[in-house]
N, C-alpha and C. Protein backbone atom coordinates (compact mmCIF):
# COMPACT_ATOMS: atom_id res chain seq x y z
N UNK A 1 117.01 84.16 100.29
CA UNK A 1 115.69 84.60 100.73
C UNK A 1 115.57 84.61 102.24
N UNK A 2 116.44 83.70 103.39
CA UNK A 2 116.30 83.40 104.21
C UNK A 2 116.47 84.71 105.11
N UNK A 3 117.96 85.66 104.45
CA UNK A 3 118.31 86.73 105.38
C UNK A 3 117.15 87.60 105.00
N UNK A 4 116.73 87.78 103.98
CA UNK A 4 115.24 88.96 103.51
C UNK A 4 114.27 88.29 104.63
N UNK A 5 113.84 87.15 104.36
CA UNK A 5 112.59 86.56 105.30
C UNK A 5 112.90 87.06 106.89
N UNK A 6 113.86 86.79 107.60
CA UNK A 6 114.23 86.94 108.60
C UNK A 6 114.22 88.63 109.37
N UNK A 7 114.70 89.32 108.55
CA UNK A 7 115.07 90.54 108.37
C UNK A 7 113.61 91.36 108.69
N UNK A 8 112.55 90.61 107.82
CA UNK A 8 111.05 91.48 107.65
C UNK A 8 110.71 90.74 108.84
N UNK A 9 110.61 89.35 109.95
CA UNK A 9 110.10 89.09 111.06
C UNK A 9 110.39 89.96 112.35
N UNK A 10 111.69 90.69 111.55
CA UNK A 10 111.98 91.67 112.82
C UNK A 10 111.48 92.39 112.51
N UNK A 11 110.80 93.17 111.85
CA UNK A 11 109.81 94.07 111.75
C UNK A 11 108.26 93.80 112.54
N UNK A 12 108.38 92.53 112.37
CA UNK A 12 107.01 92.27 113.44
C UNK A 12 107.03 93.02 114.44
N UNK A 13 108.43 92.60 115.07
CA UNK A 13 108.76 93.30 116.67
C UNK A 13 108.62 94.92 116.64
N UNK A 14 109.48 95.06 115.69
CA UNK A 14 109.96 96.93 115.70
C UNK A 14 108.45 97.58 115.54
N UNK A 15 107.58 97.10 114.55
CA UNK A 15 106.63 98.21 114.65
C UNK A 15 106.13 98.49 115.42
N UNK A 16 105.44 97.22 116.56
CA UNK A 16 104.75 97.95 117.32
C UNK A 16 105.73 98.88 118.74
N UNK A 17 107.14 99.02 119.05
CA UNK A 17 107.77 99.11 119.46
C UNK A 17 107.44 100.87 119.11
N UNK A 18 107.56 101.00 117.66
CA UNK A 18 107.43 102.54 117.30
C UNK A 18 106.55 103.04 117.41
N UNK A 19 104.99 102.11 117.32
CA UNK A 19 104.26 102.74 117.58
C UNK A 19 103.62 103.63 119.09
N UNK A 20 104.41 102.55 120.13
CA UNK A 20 104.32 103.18 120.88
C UNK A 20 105.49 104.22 121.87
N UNK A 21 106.51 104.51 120.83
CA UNK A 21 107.52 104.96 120.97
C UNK A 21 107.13 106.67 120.74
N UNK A 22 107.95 107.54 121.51
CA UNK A 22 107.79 109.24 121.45
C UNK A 22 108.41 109.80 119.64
N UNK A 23 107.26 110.07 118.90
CA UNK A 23 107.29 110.66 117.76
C UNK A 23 108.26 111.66 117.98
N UNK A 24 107.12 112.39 118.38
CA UNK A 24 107.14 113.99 118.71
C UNK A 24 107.05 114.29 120.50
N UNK A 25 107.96 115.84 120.58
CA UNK A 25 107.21 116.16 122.04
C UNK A 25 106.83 117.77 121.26
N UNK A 26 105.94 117.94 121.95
CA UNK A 26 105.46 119.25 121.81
C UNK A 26 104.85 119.53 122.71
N UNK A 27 104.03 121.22 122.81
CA UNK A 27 104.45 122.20 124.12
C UNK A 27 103.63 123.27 123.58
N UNK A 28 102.77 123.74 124.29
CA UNK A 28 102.36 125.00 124.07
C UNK A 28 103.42 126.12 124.08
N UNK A 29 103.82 126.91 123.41
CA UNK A 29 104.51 128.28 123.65
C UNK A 29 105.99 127.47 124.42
N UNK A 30 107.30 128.34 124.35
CA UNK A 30 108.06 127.93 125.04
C UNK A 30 108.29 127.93 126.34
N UNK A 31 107.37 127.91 127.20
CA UNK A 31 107.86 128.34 128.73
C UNK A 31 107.12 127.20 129.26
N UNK A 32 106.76 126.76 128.27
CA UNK A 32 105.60 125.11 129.02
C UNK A 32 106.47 124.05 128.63
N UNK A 33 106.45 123.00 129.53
CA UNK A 33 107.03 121.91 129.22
C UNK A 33 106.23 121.20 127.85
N UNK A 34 107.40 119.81 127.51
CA UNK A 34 106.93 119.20 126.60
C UNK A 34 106.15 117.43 126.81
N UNK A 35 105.11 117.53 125.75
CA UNK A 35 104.27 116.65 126.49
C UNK A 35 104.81 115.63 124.61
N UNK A 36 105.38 114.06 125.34
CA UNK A 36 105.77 113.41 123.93
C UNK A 36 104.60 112.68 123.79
N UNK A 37 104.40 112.92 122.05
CA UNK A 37 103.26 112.13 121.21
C UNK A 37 103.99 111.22 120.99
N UNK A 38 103.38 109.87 120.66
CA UNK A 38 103.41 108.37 120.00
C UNK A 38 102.11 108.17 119.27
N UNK A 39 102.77 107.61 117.98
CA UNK A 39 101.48 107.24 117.03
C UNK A 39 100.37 106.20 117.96
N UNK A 40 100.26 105.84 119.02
CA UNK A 40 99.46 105.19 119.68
C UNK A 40 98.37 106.01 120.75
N UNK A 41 99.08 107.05 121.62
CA UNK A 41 98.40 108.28 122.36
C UNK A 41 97.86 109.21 121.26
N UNK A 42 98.09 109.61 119.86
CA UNK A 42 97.68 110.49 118.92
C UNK A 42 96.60 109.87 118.49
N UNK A 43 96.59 108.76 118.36
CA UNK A 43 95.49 108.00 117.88
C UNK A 43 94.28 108.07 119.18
N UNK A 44 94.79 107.74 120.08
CA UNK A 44 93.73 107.74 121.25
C UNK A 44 92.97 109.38 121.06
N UNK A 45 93.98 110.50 121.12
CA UNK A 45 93.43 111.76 121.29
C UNK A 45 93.11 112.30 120.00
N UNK A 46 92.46 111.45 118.90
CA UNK A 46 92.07 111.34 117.76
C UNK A 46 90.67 110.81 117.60
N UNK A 47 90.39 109.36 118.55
CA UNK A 47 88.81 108.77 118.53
C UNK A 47 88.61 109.76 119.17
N UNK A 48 88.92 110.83 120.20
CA UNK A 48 87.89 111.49 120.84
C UNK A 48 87.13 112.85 120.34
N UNK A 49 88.04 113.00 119.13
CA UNK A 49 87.43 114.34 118.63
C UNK A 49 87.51 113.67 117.07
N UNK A 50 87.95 113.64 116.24
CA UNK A 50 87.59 113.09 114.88
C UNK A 50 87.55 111.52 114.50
N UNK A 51 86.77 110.81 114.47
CA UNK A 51 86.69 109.20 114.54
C UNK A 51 86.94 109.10 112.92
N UNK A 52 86.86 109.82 111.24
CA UNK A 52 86.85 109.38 110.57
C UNK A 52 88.48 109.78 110.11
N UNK A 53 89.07 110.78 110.90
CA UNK A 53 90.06 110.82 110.77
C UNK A 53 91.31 109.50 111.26
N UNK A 54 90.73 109.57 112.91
CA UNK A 54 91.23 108.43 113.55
C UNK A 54 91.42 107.36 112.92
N UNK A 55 90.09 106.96 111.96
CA UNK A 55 90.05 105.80 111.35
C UNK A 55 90.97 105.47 110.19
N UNK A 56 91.40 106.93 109.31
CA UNK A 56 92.38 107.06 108.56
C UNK A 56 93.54 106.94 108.95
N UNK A 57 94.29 107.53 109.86
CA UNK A 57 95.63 107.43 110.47
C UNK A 57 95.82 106.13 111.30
N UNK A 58 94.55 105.07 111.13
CA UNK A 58 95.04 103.83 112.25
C UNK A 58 95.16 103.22 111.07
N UNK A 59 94.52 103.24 110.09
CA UNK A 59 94.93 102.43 108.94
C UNK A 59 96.11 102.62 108.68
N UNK A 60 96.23 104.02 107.98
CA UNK A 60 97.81 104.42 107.69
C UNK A 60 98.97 103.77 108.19
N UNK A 61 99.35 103.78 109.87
CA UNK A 61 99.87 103.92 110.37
C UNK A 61 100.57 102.13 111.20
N UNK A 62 98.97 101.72 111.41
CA UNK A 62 99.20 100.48 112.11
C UNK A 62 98.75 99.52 110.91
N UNK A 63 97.51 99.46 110.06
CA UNK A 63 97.27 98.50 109.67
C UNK A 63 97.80 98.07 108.34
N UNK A 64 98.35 98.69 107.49
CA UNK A 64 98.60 98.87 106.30
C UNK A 64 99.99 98.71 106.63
N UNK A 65 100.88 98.78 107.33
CA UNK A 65 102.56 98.22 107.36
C UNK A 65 102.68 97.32 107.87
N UNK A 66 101.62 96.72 108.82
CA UNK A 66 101.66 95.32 109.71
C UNK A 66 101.23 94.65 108.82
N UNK A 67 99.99 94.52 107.94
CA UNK A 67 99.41 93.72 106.85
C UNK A 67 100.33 93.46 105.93
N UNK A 68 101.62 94.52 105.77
CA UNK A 68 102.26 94.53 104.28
C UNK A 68 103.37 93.25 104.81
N UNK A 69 103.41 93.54 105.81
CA UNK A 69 105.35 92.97 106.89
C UNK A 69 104.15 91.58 106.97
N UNK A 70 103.34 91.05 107.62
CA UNK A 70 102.55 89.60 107.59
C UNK A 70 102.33 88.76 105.68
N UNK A 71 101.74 89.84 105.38
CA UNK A 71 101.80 89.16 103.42
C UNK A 71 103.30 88.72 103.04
N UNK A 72 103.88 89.97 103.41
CA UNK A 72 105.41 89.69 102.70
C UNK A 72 105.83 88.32 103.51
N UNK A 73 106.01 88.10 104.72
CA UNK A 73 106.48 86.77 105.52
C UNK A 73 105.71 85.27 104.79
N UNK A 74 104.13 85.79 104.79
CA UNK A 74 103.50 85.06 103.77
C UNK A 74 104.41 84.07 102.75
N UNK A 75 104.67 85.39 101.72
CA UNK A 75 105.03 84.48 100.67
C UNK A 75 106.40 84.48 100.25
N UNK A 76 107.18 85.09 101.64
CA UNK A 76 108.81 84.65 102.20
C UNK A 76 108.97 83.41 101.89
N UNK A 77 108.01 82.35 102.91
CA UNK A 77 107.92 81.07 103.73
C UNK A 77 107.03 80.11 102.53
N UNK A 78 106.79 80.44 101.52
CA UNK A 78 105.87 79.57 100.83
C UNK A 78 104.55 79.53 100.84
N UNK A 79 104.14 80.27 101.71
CA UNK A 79 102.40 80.12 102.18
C UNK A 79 101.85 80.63 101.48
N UNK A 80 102.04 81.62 100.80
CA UNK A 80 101.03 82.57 99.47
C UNK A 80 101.82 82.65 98.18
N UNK A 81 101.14 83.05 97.37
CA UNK A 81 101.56 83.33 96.09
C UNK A 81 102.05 84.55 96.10
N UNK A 82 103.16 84.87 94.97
CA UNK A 82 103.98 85.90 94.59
C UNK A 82 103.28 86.86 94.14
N UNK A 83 102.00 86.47 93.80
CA UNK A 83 100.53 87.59 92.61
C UNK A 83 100.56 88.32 93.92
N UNK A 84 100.61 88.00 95.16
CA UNK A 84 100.73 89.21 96.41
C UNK A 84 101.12 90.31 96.83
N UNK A 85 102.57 90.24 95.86
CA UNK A 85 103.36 91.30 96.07
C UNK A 85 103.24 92.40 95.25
N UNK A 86 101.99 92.89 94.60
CA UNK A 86 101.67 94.10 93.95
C UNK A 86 101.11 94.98 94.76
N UNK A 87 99.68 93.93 95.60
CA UNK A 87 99.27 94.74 96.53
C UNK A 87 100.04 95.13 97.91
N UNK A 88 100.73 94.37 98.26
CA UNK A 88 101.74 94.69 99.50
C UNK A 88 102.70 95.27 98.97
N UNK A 89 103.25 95.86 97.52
CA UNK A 89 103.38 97.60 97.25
C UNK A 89 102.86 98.42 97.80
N UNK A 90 101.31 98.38 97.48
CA UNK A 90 100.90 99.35 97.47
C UNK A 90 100.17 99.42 99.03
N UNK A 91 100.18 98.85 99.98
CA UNK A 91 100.64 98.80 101.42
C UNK A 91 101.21 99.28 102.01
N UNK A 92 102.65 99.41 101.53
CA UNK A 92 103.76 99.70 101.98
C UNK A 92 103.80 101.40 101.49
N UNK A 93 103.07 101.64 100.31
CA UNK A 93 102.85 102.96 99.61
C UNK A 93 102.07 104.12 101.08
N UNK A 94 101.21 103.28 101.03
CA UNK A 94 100.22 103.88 101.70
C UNK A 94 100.32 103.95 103.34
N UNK A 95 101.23 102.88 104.23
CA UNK A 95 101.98 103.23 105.05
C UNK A 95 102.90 104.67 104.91
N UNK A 96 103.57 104.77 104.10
CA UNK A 96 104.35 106.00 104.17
C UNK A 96 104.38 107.48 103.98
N UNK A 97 102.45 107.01 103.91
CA UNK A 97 101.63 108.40 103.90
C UNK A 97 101.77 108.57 105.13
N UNK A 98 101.61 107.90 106.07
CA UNK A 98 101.81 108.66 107.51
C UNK A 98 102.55 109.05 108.21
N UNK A 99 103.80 108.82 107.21
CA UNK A 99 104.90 109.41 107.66
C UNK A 99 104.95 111.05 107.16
N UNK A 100 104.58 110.93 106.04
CA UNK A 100 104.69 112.64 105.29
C UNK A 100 103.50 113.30 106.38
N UNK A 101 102.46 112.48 106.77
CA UNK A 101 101.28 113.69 107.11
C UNK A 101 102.09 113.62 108.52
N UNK A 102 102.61 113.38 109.40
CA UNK A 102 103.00 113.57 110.67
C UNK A 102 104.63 114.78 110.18
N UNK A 103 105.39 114.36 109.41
CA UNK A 103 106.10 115.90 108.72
C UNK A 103 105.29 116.87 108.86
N UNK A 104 104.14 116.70 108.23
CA UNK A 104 103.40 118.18 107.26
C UNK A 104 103.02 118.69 108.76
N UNK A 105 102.73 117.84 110.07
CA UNK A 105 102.11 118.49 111.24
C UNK A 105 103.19 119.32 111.83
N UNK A 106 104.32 118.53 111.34
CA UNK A 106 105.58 119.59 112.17
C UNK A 106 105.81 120.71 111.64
N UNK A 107 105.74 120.68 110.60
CA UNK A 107 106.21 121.68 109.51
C UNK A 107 105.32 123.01 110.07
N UNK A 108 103.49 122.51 109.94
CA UNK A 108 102.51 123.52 109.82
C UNK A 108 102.74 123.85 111.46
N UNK A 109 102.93 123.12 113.05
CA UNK A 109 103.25 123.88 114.12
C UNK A 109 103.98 124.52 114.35
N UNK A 110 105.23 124.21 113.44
CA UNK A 110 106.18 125.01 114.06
C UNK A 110 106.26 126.66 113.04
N UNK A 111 105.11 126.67 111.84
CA UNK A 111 105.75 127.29 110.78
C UNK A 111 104.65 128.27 111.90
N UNK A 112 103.52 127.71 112.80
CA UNK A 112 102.37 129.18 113.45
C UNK A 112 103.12 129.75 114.36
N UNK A 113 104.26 128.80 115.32
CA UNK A 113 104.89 129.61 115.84
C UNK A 113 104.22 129.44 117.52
N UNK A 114 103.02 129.36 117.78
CA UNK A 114 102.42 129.09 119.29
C UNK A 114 102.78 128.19 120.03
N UNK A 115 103.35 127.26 119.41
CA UNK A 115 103.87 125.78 120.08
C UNK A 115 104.97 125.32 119.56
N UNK A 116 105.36 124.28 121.00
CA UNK A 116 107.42 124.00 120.44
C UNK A 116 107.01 122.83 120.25
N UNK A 117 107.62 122.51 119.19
CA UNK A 117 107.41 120.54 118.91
C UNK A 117 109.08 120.73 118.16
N UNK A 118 109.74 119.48 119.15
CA UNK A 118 110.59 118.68 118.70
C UNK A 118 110.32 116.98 118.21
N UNK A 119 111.40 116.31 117.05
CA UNK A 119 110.95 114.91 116.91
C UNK A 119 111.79 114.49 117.82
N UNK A 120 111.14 112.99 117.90
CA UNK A 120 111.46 112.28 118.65
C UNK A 120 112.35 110.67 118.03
N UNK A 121 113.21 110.08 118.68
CA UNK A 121 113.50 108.98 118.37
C UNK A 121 112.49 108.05 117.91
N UNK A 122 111.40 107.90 118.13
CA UNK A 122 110.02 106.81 117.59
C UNK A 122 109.87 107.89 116.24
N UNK A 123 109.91 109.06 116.22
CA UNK A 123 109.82 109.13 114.70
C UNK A 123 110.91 108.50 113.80
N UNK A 124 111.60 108.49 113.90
CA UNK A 124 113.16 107.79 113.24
C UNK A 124 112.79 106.62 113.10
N UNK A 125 112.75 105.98 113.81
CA UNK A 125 112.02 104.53 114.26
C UNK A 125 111.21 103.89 113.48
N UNK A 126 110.45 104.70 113.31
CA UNK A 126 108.96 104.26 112.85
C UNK A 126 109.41 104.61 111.06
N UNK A 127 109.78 105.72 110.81
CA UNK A 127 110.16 105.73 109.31
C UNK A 127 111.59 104.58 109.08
N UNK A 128 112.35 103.98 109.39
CA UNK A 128 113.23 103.65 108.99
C UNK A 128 112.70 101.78 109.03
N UNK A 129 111.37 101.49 109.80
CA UNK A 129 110.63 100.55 109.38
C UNK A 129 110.08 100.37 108.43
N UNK A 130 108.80 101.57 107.69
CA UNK A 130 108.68 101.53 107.15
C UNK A 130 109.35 101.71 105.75
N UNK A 131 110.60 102.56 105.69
CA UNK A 131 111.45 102.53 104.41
C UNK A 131 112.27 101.09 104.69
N UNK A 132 112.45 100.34 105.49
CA UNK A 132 113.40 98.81 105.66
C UNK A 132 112.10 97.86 105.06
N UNK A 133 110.70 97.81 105.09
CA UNK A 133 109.67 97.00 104.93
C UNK A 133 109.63 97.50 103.18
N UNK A 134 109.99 98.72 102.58
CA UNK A 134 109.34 98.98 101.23
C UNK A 134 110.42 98.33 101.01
N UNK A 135 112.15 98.40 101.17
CA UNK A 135 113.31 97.67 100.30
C UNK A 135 113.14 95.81 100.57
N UNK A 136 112.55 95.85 101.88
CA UNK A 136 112.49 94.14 101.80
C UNK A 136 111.62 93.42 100.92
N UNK A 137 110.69 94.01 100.67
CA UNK A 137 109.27 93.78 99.54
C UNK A 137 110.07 93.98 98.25
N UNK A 138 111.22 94.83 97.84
CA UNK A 138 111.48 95.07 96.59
C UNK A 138 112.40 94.40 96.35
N UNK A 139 113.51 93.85 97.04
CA UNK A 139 114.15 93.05 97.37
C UNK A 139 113.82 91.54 97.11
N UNK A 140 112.68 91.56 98.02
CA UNK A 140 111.99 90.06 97.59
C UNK A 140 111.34 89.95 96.35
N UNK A 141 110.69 90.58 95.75
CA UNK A 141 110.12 91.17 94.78
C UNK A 141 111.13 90.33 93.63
N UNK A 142 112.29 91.36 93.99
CA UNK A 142 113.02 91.07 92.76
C UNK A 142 113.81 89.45 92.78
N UNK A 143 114.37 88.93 93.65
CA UNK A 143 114.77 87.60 94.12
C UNK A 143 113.73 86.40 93.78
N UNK A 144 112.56 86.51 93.63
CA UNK A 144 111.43 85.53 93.27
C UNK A 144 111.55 85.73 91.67
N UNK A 145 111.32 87.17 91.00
CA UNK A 145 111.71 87.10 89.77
C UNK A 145 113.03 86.73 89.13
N UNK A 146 114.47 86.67 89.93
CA UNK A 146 115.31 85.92 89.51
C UNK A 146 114.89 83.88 89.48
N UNK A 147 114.53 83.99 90.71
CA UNK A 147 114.70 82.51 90.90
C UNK A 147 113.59 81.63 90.08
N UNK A 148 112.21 82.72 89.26
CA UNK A 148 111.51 82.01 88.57
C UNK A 148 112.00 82.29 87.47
N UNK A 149 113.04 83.12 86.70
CA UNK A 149 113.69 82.72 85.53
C UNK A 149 114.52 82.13 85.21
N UNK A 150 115.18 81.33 86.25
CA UNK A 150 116.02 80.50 86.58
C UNK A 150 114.92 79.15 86.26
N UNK A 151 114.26 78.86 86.90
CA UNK A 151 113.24 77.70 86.55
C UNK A 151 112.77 77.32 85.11
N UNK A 152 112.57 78.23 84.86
CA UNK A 152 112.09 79.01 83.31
C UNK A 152 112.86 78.46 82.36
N UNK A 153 114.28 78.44 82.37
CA UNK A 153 115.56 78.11 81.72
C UNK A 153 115.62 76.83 81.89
């Protein structure tokens, strides 16, 4: 359990690292330079024009994979109960919506054609946290259900 426990504290570090790491750069038309997004500046240029959106993608993005990576350490270390790890599924679920809707943005700019958007290393980043946080939860998941049928016996 120790290398799983350990493994998800480095996730403490990495996320916010991605979050403020270059997703995307994108560019009006090709003859303009490129200006790089981070899920942290998107969010900023998000409260200023849609706040209930904003409010969706900060959940998505920041609060719902940091909550899942803190529960899971939780009941790594003994401090919570295992009944935890259904909802920090579905945490970790709902984190990785913001990975598809930041796809679907690339997909739909680049499919109009007016603007150049390349990804960026913080996109990599940021998904390979959140897919390392869903296997450590399932991982642990499954290691608590060995070691309580072991007790069991």
């Amino acid at each position: 359990m120790k290398p799983l426990a350990y493994a998800n504290l480095a996730l403490l570090i990495l996320f916010p690292v991605a979050w403020f790491a270059p997703l995307l750069r994108a560019g009006l038309l090709p003859l303009f330079g490129l200006s790089e997004i981070s899920v942290i500046s998107g969010l900023q240029s998000l409260w200023g024009t849609d706040v209930a959106l904003a409010l969706l993608v900060t959940f998505f993005a920041i609060f719902a994979p940091y909550l899942k990576t803190l529960g899971l350490a939780l009941v790594q270390f003994g401090l919570a109960s295992d009944r935890l790890l259904p909802v920090l599924h579905v945490l970790g679920k709902l984190a990785m919506a913001d990975v598809f809707l930041i796809a679907l943005y690339v997909v739909v700019v680049k499919g109009v054609g007016l603007a150049r958007v390349e990804t960026a290393w913080g996109l990599y980043l940021f998904t390979l946290c959140i897919l390392a946080s869903l296997a450590l939860s399932m991982a642990s998941a499954a290691l608590l259900r060995r070691q309580a049928g072991r007790r069991e016996s």
